[in-house]
Protein backbone atom coordinates (compact mmCIF):
# COMPACT_ATOMS: atom_id res chain seq x y z
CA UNK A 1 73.12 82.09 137.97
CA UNK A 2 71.22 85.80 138.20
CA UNK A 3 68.56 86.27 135.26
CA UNK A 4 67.84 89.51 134.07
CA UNK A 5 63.57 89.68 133.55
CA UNK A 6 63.03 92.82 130.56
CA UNK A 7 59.88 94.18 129.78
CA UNK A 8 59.48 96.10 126.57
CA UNK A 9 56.88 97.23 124.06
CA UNK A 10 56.52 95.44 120.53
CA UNK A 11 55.38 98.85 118.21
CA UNK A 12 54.02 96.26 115.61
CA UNK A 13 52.00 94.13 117.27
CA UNK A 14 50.28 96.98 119.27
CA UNK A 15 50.41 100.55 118.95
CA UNK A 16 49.94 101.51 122.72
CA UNK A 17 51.35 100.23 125.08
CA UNK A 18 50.39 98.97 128.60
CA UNK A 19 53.84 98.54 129.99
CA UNK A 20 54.76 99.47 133.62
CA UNK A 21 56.70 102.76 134.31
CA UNK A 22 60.01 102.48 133.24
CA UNK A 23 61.71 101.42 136.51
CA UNK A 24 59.48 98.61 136.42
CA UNK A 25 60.82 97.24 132.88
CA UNK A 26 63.83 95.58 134.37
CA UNK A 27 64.45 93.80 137.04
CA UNK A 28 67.22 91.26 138.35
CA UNK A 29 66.35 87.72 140.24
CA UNK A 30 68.98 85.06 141.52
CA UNK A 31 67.95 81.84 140.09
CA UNK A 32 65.43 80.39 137.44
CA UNK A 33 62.85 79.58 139.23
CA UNK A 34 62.25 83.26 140.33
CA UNK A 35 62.71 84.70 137.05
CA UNK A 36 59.69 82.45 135.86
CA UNK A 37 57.24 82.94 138.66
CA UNK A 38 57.96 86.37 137.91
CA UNK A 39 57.30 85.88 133.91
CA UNK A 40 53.89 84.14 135.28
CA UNK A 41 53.00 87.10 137.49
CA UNK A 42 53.96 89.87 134.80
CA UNK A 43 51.68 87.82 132.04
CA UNK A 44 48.68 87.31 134.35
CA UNK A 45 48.59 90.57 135.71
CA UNK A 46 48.86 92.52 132.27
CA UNK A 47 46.64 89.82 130.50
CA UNK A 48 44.01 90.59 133.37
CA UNK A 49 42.06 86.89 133.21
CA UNK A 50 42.62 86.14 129.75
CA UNK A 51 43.51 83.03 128.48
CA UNK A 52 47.04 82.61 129.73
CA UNK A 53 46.90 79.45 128.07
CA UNK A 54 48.34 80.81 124.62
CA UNK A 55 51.59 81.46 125.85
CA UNK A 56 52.17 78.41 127.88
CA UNK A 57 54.64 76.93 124.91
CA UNK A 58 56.36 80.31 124.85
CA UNK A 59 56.75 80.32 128.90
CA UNK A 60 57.99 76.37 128.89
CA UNK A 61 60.31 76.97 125.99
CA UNK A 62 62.27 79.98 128.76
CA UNK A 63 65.35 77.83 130.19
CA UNK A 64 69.13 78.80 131.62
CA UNK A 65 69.82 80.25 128.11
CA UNK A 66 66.46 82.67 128.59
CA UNK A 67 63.39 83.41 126.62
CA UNK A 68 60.80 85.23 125.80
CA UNK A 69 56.87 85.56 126.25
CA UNK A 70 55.04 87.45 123.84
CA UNK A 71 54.02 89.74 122.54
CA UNK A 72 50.79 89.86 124.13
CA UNK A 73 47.55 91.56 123.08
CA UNK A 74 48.87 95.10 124.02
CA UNK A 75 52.52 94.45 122.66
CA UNK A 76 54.09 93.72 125.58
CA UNK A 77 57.16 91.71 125.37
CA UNK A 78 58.83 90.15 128.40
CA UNK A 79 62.38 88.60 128.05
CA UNK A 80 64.63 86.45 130.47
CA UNK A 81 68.13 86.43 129.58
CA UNK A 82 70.94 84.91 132.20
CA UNK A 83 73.87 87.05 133.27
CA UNK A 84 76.87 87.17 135.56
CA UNK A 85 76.90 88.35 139.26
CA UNK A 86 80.09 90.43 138.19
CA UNK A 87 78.19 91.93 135.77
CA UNK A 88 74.71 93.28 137.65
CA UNK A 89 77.47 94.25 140.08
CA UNK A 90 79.52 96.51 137.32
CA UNK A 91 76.13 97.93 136.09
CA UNK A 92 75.17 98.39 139.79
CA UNK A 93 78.22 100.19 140.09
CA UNK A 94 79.05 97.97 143.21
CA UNK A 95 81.76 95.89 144.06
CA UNK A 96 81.40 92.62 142.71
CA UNK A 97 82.39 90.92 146.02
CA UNK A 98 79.55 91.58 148.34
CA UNK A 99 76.84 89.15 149.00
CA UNK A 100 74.29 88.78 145.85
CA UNK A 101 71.51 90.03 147.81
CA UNK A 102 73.13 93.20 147.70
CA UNK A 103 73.94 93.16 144.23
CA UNK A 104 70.51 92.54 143.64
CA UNK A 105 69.23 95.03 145.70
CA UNK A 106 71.77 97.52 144.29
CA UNK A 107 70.73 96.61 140.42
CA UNK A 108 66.97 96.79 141.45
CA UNK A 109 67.20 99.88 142.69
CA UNK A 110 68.75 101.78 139.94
């Protein structure tokens, strides 16, 4: 099952954010797994050595039904939520029947 990884900005918990550029705030992965090494790379890259440690519950607590981490210091949010291959593929606007890489590629590239 795809996952859909979304980062976005929590205005009360921060008021600037330090979010990536706005084709960077969504992404698509094919399977679990990716979606949290992803969540793990996001969180130590925009906590820059902090202690990562605070959001470990938050990050174990992310299953097939999704999650979220956050917000961190700067207000970041970042949210897993599972999806449908036939839907990345309508919001794609490509036909659902190709391989998933290309789905992928095709939603990622928006």
């Amino acid at each position: 099952m795809p996952y859909i990884i979304t980062i976005w900005h929590n205005e009360d918990a921060a008021p600037t954010p330090v979010i990536p550029k706005p084709k960077d705030t969504r992404k698509a992965v094919a399977t679990l797994d990716e979606a949290l090494s992803d969540v793990s790379t996001i969180v130590c890259n925009l906590m820059a050595g902090e202690n990562f440690g605070q959001y470990q519950d938050q990050f174990r607590a992310i299953d097939e039904s999704g999650g979220t981490v956050g917000s961190l210091p700067d207000g970041t949010v970042i949210e897993v939520r599972p999806t449908h291959w036939d839907v990345l593929a309508a919001r794609a606007e490509i036909d659902h029947r190709v391989p998933h890489a290309r789905i992928l590629a095709a939603f990622n590239n928006q």
